[in-house]
Protein backbone atom coordinates (compact mmCIF):
# COMPACT_ATOMS: atom_id res chain seq x y z
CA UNK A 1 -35.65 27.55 -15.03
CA UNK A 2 -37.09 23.86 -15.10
CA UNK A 3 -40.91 23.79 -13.16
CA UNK A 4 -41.00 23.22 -9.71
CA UNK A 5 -43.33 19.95 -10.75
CA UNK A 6 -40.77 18.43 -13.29
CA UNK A 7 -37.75 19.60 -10.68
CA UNK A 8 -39.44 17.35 -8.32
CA UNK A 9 -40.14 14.56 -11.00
CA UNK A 10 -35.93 14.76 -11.35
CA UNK A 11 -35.44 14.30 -7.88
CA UNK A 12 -37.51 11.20 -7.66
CA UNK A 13 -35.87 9.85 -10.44
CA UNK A 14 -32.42 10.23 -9.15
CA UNK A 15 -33.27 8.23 -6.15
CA UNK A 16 -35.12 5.94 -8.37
CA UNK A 17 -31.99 5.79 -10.51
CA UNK A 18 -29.75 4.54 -6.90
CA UNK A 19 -32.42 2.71 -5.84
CA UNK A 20 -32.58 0.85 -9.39
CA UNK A 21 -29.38 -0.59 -9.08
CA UNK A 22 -30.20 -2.93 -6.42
CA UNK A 23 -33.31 -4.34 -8.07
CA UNK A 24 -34.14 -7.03 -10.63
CA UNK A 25 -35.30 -4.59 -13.39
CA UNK A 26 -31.82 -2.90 -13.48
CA UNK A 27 -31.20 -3.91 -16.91
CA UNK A 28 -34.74 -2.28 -18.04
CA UNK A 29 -33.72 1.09 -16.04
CA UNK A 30 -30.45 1.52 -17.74
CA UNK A 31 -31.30 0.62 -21.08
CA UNK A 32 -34.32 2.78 -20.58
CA UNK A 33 -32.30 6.11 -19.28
CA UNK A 34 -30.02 5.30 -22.14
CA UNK A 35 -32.53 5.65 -24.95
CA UNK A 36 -34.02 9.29 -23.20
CA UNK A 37 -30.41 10.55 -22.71
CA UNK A 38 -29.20 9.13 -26.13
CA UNK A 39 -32.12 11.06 -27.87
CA UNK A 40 -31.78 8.81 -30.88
CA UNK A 41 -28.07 8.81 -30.85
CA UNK A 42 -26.73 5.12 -30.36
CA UNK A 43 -23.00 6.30 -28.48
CA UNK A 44 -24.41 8.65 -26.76
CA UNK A 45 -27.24 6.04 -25.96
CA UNK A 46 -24.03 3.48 -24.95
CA UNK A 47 -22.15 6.81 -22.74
CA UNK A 48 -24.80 6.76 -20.42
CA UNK A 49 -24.96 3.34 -19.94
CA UNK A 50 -21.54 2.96 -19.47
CA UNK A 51 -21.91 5.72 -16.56
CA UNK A 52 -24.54 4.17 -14.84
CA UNK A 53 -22.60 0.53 -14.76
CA UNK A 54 -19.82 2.64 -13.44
CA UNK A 55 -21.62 4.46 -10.32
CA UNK A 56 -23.46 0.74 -9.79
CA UNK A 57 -19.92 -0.71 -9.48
CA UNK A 58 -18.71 2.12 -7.12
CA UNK A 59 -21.76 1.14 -4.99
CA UNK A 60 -21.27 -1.95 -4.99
CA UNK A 61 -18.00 -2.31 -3.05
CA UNK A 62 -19.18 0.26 -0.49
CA UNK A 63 -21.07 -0.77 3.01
CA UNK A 64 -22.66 1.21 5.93
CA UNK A 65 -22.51 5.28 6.18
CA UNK A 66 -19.91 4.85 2.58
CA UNK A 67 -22.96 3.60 0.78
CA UNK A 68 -25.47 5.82 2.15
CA UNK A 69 -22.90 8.90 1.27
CA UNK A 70 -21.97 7.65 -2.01
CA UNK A 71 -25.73 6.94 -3.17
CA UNK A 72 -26.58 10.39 -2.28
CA UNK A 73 -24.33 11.58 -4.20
CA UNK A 74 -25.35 9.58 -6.92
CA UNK A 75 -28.91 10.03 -6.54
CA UNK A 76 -27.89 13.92 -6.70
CA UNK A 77 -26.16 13.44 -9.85
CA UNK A 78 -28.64 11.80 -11.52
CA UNK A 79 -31.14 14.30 -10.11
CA UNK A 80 -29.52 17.09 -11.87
CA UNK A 81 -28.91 14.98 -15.19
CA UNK A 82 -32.29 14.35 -14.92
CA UNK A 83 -33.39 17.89 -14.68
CA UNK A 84 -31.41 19.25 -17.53
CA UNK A 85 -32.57 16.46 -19.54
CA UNK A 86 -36.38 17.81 -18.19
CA UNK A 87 -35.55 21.58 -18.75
CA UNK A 88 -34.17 20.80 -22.57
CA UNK A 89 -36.95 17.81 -23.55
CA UNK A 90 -39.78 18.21 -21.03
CA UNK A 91 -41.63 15.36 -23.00
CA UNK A 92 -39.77 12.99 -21.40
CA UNK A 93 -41.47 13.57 -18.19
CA UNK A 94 -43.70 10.67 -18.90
CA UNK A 95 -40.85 8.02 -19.53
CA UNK A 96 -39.44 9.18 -16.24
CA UNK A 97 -42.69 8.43 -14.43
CA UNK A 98 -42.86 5.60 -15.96
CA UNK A 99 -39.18 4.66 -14.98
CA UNK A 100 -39.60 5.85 -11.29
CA UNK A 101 -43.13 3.44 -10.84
CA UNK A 102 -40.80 0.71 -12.44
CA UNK A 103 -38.64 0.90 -9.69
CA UNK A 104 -41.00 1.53 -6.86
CA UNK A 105 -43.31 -1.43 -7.96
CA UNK A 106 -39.81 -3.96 -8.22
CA UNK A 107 -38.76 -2.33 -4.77
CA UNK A 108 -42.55 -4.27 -3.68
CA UNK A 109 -41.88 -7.25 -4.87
CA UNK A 110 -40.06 -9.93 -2.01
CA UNK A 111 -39.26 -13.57 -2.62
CA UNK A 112 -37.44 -16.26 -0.47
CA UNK A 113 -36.32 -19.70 -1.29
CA UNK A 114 -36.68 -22.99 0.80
CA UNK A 115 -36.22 -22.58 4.54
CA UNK A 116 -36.18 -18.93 4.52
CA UNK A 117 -38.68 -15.78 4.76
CA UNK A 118 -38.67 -12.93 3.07
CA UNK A 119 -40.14 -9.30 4.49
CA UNK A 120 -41.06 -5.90 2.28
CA UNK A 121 -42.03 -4.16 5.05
CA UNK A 122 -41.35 -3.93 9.69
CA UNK A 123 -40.92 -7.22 11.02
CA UNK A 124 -42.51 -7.81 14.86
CA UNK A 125 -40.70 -11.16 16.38
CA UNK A 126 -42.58 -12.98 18.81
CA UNK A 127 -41.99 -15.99 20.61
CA UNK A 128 -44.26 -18.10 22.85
CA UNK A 129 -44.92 -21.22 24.57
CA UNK A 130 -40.86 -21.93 25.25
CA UNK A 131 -40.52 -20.63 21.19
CA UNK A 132 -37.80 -18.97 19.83
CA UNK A 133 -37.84 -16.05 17.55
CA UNK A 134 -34.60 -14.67 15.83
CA UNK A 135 -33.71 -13.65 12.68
CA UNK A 136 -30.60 -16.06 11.98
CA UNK A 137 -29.61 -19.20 13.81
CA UNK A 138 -26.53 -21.34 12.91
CA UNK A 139 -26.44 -24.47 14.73
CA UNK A 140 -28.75 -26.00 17.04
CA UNK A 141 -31.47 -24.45 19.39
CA UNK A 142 -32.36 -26.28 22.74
CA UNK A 143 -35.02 -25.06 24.69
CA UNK A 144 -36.00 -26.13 28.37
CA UNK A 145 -39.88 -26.47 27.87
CA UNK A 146 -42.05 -27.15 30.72
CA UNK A 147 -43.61 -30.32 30.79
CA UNK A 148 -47.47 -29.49 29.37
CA UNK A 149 -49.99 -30.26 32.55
CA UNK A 150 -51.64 -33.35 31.86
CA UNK A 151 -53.89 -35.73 33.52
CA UNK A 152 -51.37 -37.42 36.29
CA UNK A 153 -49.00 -33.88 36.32
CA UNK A 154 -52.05 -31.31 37.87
């Protein structure tokens, strides 16, 4: 029976796994998982591969409550890859750490391009003074601003 500390290490890295898939160091993840599942072996190496670029794909199409139900399951099937692969080499604990702070430390990262922001975190929308705060606008935005009291308006 696998440790209750490296059964928890497997369930983090089955999220991590999911949660890989949508970030910019996918590549690194999967070849990564490939080399501790493949265990030297180059096809079986290529197998795993080839099964995580399958469940990425079957996420990919999905949207909404699908996704979230489908990455579960994922993230539960990699959990329990994971922890055989624990129970049977427990030395690979430290590759999956380091895979699971690869993920949470690309998960940090946010970057926008011209004309647009970018948020890792809540996101409090104010607006003031006749502003306007939204998160998209297409088109134009009129606002009926008060004329600022001045000198010959007070």
């Amino acid at each position: 029976m696998l440790p209750e500390a490296l059964s928890a290490l497997a369930a983090a890295g089955g999220t991590a796994v999911v949660s890989a898939m949508a970030t910019d160091t996918w590549e690194s993840v999967k070849a990564g998982l490939g080399r501790m599942f493949g265990r030297g072996d180059g096809a079986r190496a290529a197998a795993t591969e080839h099964r995580l670029e399958r469940a990425k794909a079957e996420l990919a199409v999905l949207s909404g409550v699908e996704l979230e139900r489908a990455g579960d399951a994922q993230a539960a099937a990699w959990r329990t890859r994971l922890a055989d692969l624990l129970e049977d080499h427990p030395e690979v604990a430290d590759q999956v750490r380091t895979m699971i702070a690869q993920v949470q430390a690309s998960k940090a990262t946010v970057t926008a391009g011209d004309h647009a922001v970018a948020v890792g975190g809540d996101v409090t929308m104010e607006a003031t003074g006749g502003g306007v705060a939204a998160v998209m606008i297409e088109g134009s935005v009129l606002t009926n601003r008060p004329p600022s009291p001045g000198p010959d308006r007070a």
